[in-house]
Every structure is written in C-alpha cells, then in structure tokens.
Protein backbone atom coordinates (compact mmCIF):
# COMPACT_ATOMS: atom_id res chain seq x y z
CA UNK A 1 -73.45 -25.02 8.83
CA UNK A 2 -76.28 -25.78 11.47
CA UNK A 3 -76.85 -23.79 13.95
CA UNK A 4 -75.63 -26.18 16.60
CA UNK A 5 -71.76 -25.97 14.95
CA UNK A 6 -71.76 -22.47 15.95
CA UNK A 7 -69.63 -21.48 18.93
CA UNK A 8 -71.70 -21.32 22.05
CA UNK A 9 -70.87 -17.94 23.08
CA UNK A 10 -71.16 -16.58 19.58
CA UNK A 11 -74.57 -14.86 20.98
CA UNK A 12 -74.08 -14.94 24.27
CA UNK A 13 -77.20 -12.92 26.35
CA UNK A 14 -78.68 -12.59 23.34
CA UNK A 15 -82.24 -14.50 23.91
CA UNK A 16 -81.96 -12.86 27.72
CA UNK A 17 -82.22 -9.51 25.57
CA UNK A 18 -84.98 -10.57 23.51
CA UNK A 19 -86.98 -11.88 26.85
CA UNK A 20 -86.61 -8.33 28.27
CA UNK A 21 -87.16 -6.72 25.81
CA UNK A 22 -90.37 -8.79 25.40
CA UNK A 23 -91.42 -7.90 29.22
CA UNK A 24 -90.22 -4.22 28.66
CA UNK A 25 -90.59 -3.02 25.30
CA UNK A 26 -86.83 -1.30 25.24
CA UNK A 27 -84.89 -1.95 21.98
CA UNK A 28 -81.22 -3.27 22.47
CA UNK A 29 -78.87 0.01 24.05
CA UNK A 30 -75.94 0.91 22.25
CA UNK A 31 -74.10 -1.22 24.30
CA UNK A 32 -76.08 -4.06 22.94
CA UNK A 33 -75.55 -3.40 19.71
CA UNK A 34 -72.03 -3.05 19.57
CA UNK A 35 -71.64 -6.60 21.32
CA UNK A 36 -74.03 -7.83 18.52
CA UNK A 37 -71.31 -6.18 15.79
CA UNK A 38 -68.26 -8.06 17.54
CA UNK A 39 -70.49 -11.03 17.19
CA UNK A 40 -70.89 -10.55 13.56
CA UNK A 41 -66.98 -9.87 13.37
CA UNK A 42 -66.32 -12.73 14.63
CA UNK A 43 -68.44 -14.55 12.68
CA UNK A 44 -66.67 -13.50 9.99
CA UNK A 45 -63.25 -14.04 11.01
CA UNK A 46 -63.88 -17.80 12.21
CA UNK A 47 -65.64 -17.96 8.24
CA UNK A 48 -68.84 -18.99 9.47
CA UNK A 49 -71.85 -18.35 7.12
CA UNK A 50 -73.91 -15.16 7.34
CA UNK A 51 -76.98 -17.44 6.97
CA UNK A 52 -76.11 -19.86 10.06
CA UNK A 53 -75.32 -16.32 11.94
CA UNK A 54 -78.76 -14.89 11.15
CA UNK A 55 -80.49 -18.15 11.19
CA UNK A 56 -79.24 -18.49 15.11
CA UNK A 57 -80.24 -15.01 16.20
CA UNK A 58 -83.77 -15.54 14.33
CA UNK A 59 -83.90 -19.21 15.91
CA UNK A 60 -83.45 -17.42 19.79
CA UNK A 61 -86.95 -15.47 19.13
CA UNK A 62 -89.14 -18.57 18.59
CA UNK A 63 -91.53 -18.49 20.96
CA UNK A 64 -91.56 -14.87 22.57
CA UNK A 65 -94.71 -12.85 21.99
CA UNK A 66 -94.42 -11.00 18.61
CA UNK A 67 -94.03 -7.62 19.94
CA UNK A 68 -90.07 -8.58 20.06
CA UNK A 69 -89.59 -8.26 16.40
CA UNK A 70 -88.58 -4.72 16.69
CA UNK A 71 -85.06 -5.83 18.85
CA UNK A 72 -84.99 -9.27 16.77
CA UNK A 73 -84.84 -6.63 14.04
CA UNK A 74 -81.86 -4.38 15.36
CA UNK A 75 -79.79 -7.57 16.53
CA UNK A 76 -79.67 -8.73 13.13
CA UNK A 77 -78.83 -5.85 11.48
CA UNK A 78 -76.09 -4.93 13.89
CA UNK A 79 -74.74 -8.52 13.25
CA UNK A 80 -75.07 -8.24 9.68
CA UNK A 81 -73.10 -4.88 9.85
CA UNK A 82 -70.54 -6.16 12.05
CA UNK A 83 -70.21 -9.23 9.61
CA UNK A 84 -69.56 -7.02 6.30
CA UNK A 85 -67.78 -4.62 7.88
CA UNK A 86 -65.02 -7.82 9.15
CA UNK A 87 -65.26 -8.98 5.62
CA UNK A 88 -64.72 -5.58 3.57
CA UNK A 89 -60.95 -5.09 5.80
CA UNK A 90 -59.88 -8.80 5.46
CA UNK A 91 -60.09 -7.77 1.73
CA UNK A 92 -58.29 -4.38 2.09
CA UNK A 93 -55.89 -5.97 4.02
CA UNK A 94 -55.74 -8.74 1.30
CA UNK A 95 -55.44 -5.82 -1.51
CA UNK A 96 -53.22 -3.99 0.56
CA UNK A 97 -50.61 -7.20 0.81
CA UNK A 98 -51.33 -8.04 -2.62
CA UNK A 99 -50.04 -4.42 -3.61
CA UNK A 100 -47.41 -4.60 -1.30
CA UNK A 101 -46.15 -7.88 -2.78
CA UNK A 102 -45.92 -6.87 -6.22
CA UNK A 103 -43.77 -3.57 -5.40
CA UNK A 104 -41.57 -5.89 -4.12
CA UNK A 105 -41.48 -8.02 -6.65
CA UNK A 106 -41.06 -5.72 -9.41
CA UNK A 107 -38.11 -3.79 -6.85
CA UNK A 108 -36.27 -7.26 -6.46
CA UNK A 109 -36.78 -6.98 -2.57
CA UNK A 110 -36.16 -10.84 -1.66
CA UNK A 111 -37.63 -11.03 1.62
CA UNK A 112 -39.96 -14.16 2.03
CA UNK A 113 -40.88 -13.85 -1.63
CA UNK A 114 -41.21 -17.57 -2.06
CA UNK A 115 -43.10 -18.09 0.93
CA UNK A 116 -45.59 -14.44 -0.06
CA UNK A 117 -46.00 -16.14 -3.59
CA UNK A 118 -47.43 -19.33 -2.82
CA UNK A 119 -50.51 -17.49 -1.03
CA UNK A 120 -51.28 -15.82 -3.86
CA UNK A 121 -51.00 -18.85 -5.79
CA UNK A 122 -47.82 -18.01 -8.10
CA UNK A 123 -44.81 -19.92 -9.43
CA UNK A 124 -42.05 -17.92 -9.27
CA UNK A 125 -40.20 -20.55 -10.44
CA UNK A 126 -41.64 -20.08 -14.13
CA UNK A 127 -41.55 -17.27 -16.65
CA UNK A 128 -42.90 -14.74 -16.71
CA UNK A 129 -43.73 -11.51 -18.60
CA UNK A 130 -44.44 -7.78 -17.25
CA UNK A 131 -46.43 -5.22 -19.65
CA UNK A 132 -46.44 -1.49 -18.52
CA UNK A 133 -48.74 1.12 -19.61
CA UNK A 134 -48.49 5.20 -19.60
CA UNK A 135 -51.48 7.37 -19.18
CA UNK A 136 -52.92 5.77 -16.15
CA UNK A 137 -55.55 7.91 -14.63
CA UNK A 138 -57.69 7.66 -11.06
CA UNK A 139 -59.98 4.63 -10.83
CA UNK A 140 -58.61 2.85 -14.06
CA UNK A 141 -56.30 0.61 -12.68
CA UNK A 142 -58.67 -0.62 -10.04
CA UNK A 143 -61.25 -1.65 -12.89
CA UNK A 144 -58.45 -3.26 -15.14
CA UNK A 145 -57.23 -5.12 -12.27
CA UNK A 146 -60.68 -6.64 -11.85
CA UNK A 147 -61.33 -7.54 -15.41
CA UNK A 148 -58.34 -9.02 -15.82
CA UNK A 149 -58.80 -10.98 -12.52
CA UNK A 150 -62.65 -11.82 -13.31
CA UNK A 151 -61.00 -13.75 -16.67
CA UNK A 152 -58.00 -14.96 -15.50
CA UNK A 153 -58.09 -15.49 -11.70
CA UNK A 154 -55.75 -13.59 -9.28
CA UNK A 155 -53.26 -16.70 -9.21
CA UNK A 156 -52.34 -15.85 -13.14
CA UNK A 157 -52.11 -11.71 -13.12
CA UNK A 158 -50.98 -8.91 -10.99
CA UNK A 159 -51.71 -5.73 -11.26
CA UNK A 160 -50.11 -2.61 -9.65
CA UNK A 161 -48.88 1.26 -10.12
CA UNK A 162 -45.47 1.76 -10.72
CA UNK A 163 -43.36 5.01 -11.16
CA UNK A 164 -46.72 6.03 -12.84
CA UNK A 165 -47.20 3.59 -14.94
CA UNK A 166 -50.20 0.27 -14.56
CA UNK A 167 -48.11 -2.83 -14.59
CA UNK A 168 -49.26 -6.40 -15.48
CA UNK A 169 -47.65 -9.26 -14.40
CA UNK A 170 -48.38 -12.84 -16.29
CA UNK A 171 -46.90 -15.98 -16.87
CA UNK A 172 -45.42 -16.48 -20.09
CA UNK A 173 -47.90 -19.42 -20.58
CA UNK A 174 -50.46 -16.87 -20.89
CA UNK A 175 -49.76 -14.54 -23.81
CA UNK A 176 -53.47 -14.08 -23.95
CA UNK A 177 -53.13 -12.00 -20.79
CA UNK A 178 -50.89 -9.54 -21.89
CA UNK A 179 -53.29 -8.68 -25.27
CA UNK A 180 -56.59 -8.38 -22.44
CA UNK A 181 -54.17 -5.54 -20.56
CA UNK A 182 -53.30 -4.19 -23.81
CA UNK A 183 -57.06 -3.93 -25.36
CA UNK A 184 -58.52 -2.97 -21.60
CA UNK A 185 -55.74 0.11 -21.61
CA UNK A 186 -57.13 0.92 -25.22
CA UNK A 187 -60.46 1.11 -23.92
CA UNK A 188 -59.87 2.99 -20.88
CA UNK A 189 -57.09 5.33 -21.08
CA UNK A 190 -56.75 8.40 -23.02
CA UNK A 191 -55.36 9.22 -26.02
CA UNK A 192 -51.91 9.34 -25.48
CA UNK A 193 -51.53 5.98 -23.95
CA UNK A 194 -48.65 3.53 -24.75
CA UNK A 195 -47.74 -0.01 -23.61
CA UNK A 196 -44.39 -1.22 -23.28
CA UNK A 197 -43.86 -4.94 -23.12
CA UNK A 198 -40.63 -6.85 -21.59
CA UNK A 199 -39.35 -9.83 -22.41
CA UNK A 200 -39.86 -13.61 -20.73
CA UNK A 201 -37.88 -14.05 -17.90
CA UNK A 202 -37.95 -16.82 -15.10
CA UNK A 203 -37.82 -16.66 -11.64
CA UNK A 204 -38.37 -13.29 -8.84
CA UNK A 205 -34.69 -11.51 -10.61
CA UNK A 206 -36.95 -12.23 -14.07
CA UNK A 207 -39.71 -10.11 -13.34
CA UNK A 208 -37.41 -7.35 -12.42
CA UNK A 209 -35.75 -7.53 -16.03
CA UNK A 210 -39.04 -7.64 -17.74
CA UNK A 211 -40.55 -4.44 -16.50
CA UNK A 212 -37.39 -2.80 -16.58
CA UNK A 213 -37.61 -3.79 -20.02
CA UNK A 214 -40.68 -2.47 -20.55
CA UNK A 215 -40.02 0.75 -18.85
CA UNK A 216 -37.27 1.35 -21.15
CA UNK A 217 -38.96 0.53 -24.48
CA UNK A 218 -41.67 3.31 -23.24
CA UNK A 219 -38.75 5.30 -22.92
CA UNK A 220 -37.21 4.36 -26.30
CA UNK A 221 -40.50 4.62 -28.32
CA UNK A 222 -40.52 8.16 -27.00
CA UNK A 223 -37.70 9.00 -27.49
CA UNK A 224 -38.01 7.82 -30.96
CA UNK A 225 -40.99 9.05 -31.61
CA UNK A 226 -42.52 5.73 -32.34
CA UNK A 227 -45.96 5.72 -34.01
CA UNK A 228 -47.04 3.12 -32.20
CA UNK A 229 -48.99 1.81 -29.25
CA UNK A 230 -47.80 -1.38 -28.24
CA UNK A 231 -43.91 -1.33 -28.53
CA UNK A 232 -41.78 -4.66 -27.65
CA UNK A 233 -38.56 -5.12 -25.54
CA UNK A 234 -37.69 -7.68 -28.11
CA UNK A 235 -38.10 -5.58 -31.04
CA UNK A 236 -35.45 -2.64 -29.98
CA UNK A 237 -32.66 -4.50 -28.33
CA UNK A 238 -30.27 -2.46 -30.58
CA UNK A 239 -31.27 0.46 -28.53
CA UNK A 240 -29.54 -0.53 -25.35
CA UNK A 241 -26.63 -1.72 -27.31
CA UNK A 242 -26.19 1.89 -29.39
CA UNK A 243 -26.09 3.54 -26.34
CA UNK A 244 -23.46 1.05 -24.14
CA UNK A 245 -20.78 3.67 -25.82
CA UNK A 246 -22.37 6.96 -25.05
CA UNK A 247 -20.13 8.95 -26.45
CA UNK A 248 -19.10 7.09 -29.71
CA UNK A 249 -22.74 7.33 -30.27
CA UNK A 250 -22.81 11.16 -29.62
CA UNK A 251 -19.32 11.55 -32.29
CA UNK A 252 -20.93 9.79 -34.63
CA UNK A 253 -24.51 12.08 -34.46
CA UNK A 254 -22.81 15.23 -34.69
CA UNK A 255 -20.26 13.88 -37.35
CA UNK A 256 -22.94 13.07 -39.66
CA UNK A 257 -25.52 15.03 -39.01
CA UNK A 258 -24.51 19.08 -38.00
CA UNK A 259 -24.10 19.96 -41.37
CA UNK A 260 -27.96 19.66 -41.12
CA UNK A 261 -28.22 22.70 -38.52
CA UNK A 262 -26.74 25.13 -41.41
CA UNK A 263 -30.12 24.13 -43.64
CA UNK A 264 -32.63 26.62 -44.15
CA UNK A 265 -35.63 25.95 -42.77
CA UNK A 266 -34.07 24.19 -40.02
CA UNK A 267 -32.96 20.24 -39.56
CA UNK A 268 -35.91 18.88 -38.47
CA UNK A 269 -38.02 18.65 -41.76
CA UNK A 270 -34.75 16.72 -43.37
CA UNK A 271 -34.41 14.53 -39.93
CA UNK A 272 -37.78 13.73 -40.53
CA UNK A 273 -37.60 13.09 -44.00
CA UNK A 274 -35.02 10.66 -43.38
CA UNK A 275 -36.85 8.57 -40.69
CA UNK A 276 -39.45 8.23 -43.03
CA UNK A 277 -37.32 6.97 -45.98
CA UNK A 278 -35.70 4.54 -43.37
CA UNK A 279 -39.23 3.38 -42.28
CA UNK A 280 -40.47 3.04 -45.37
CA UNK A 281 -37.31 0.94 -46.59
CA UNK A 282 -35.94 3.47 -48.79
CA UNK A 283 -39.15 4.07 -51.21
CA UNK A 284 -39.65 7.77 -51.54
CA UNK A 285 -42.98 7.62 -52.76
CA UNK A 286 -44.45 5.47 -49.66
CA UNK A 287 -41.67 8.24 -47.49
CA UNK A 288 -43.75 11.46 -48.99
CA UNK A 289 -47.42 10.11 -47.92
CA UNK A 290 -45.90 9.76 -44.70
CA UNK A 291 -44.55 13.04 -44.95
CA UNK A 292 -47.92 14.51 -46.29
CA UNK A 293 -45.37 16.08 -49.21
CA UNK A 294 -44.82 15.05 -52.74
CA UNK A 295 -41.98 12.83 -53.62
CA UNK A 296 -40.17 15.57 -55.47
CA UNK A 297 -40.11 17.34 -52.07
CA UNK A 298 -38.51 14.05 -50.75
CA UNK A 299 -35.82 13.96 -53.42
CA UNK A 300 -35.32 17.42 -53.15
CA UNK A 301 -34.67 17.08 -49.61
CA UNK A 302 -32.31 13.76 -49.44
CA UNK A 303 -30.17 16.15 -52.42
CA UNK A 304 -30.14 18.47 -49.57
CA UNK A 305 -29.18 15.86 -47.35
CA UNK A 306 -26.52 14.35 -49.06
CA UNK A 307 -24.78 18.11 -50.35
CA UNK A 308 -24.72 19.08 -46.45
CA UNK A 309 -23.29 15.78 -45.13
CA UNK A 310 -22.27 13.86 -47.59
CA UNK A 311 -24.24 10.51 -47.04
CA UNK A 312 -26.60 9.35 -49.07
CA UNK A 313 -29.25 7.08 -48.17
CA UNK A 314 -28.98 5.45 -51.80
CA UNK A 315 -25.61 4.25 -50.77
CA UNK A 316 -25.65 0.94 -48.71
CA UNK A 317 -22.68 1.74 -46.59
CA UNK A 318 -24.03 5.40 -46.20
CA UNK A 319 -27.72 4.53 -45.56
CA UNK A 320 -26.58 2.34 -42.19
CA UNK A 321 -24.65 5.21 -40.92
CA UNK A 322 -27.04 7.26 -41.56
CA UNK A 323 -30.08 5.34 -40.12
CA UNK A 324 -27.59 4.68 -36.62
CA UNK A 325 -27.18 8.81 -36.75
CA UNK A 326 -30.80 9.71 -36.72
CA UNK A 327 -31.85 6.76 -34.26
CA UNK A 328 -29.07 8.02 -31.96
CA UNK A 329 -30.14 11.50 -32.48
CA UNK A 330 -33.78 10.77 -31.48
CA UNK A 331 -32.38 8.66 -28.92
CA UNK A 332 -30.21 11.20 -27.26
CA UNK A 333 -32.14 14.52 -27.78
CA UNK A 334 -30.09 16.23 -30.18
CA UNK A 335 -29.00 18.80 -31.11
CA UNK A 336 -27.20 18.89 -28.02
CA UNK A 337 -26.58 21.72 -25.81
C-alpha cells in the first residue's frame, strides 16, 4: 500500500511534533504517545500494512535536522505497539468466538449456527466426525489445536475442552484428521490417556451424536476395562443396546454370576479369567498369558466356574450368556450394593 492510500488523518500532528521537537529537543509527552498507539490501532483495524504505517511516520522526518531521530524513534515504536497490541485481541476475540462456537455446536444450541459456520469456513451440511480424548492437561490443548490447524487449516478441524475432555471436530472426508489428534494426544498426554471416537453424522444435530458417542465409548471402555487406547463408537454399539433394559440386564448378572461371590479367593480372579477366555475366543492357553497364570490354573478356574453357576464357556448356548453376564457386570459395577 503506498503511503498516499493511507487515511489522511491516520498521523495527524505528527510531522508538527517532529518540527518541535526538532526546535526544542523534548521527546513526544505521554499524551503523544498514546495518540501515536490509537494510530497504530487503527491501522490495524482498517488492515493496513505495518510497513506503509511505519514507512509514513519515517517519510514525515525527511528533511528535519537529524537530532529528531530520538522522537522519530518513540513515534514508531508507540505505533508499532499500538498496532500488535490491535492485532493480538482481534485474535483473542477470534479464539474466543471460535471456542464459543464449538460449545455450541457440540451442546446443539441452534442459534445462527449456519450463519457462525460459514465464517469459519465449515459445511455443516456434510458429515462429520467428533474424537474425544481423556487426560487433558494445562497448555496441551492449545498446542494440539495448532498442529492440527498448521496441517489442516482451521476451516477442516475444531478443537475445544469439553466436560474435561479435548474434542476434535473433522469432516468425515478427512479420516486423516482424526489419526493426527489421536497420535498428537499419544505424544502429549500422560499415561493414562484414552480416545473415544463417534460415529459419522451429518449436519449441526450430527455432531451432537458423534461426541456423545464418543463420550460414551470412553465411558464404556472404562467401564469395561478395555485395554485399549483408541476405542470406536462403531465397535460397541451392543453396549447401548444391553443396557436399554436396565434391569433385565441386572437379573440376568446376578442370575449367572452370584454363585461366584461364595468362591474362595473372591470373584474377581474367575471374572477375570473369563474375560480373558472371551477375548481370546475361547483358547485357554492364549487366556493364561493374558492372565500371567498357567493354563491348568485357567481350567482349574472355568471347573470352578461352571460347579458354582452352572455355565460353561465350552457350551455355545452357555458361553453367550455368559459373555452378556460379565460385559453387563463390568458395565454396571457389580457386585451391586
């Protein structure tokens, strides 16, 4: 931008100021100074180029005696300072209506969604999915939120805090996003950390389902105790559907499985057993080095198992009701009070 295209009373008084302070020798007042900061706000606001800012002010000394570098000096800095300071709150206010924006999002507020999307540069129209991740701590977010953005571009990810958790919001068409969330979490967050992932949904009500989703396959994989990291909406949609009938679900678990409380030792080591014969499709070998025990502890234990309750994971039949016993266990936190 020449220096002609700027406003005329960007820098109004300021070559009067240098001319006195060329007869005088006084620097700029306070007073001075803070008009020279508005200036450089101003600048900023009307997105005029630091360069064609400074280039003006230096341009208004030409031809004074040299002992007016000193104030040439001082206006320019308190323009510069003015300028960056205009600049760093148009992006907090940016960050702050970015934030804003996605809370809403992801709390199905409605208002002027549409209209807030667009000037971020998002289709709500499209699909999209939302990844949340557990064991956020101070700072991280902030840095994930960059990298992802730095890759990306903030049209195609949003990032935000959630009930706790960091959430990451990208368009189906982008898979690729979700992994960069998942392997910057890795990277940053301490052990401990776990990322749940929802499903693809369109539109503003999609985005809702998806980290909802999410949020309860954290929940699930907990509850489960899930050796895994990354756990998938898609992959436990049983889940939700065992526990639609609460309290069939709750028969059934202490049906099967309160014989177990009369074993010495306790029912945990033969709940545990069990999980690992289920996730290691019924081969008690594979089910002992999970267990860290030998296999003729395993088959000692499912003898146990089947005396006590009578179901034996042999058994096709048995084996389902058993597996839907434990998972509802685990699920609901028994034994229950």
């Amino acid at each position: 931008m020449a220096i002609s295209e700027l406003p005329a009373d960007l820098l109004k008084g300021h070559g009067q100021r240098l001319a006195e302070h060329a007869a005088t020798g006084r620097s700029p007042d306070r007073e001075a100074l803070d008009a020279y900061r508005a200036a450089g706000a101003r600048a900023a606001e009307l997105g005029l180029s630091l360069r064609a800012l400074v280039d003006a002010a230096l341009a208004a000394g030409e031809g004074l005696p040299g002992g007016v570098l000193p104030a040439l000096r001082k206006a320019v800095s308190a323009l510069m300072e003015g300028y960056e300071a205009a600049q760093l709150e148009a992006i907090r206010r940016e960050e702050g209506a970015r934030r804003e924006f996605v809370d809403d999002l992801l709390q199905g507020r409605a208002e002027r969604l549409a209209e807030r999307a667009e000037h971020f540069g998002l289709r709500l129209a499209e699909s999209y999915v939302v990844a949340a991740a557990r064991g956020l701590r101070p700072g991280d977010g902030d840095r994930i939120e960059n990298d992802l953005i730095a890759r990306f571009g903030s049209h195609n990810v949003l990032v935000a805090v959630r009930d706790g958790l960091l959430v990451c919001v990208a368009p189906a068409t982008l898979p690729a996003a979700v992994g960069e969330f998942t392997h910057h979490v890795r990277a940053r967050f301490p052990p401990g950390w776990r990322v749940g992932v929802g499903r693809a949904h369109r539109g503003p009500g999609g985005v809702v389902t998806s980290y909802r989703e999410a949020a309860q396959a954290l929940e699930l994989a907990d509850g489960l105790r899930l050796a895994v990291d990354v756990v998938k909406a898609a992959d436990l949609l049983v889940f939700p559907v065992l526990l639609r009938d609460r309290g069939a679900i709750e028969d059934l678990v202490s049906s099967v499985l309160s014989p177990l409380l009369e074993a010495r030792g306790g029912h945990e080591p033969l709940l545990e057993t069990l999980e690992a014969v289920f996730a290691s499709q019924g081969n008690q070998t594979a089910a002992a080095r999970r267990l860290r025990v030998s296999p003729r502890a395993v088959t000692y234990r499912l003898e146990r198992i089947r005396r006590l309750t009578g179901f034996s994971p042999d058994d096709p039949t048995q084996r389902f009701t058993l597996e839907t016993a434990v998972l509802g266990a685990r699920l609901l936190g028994w034994p229950f009070e």
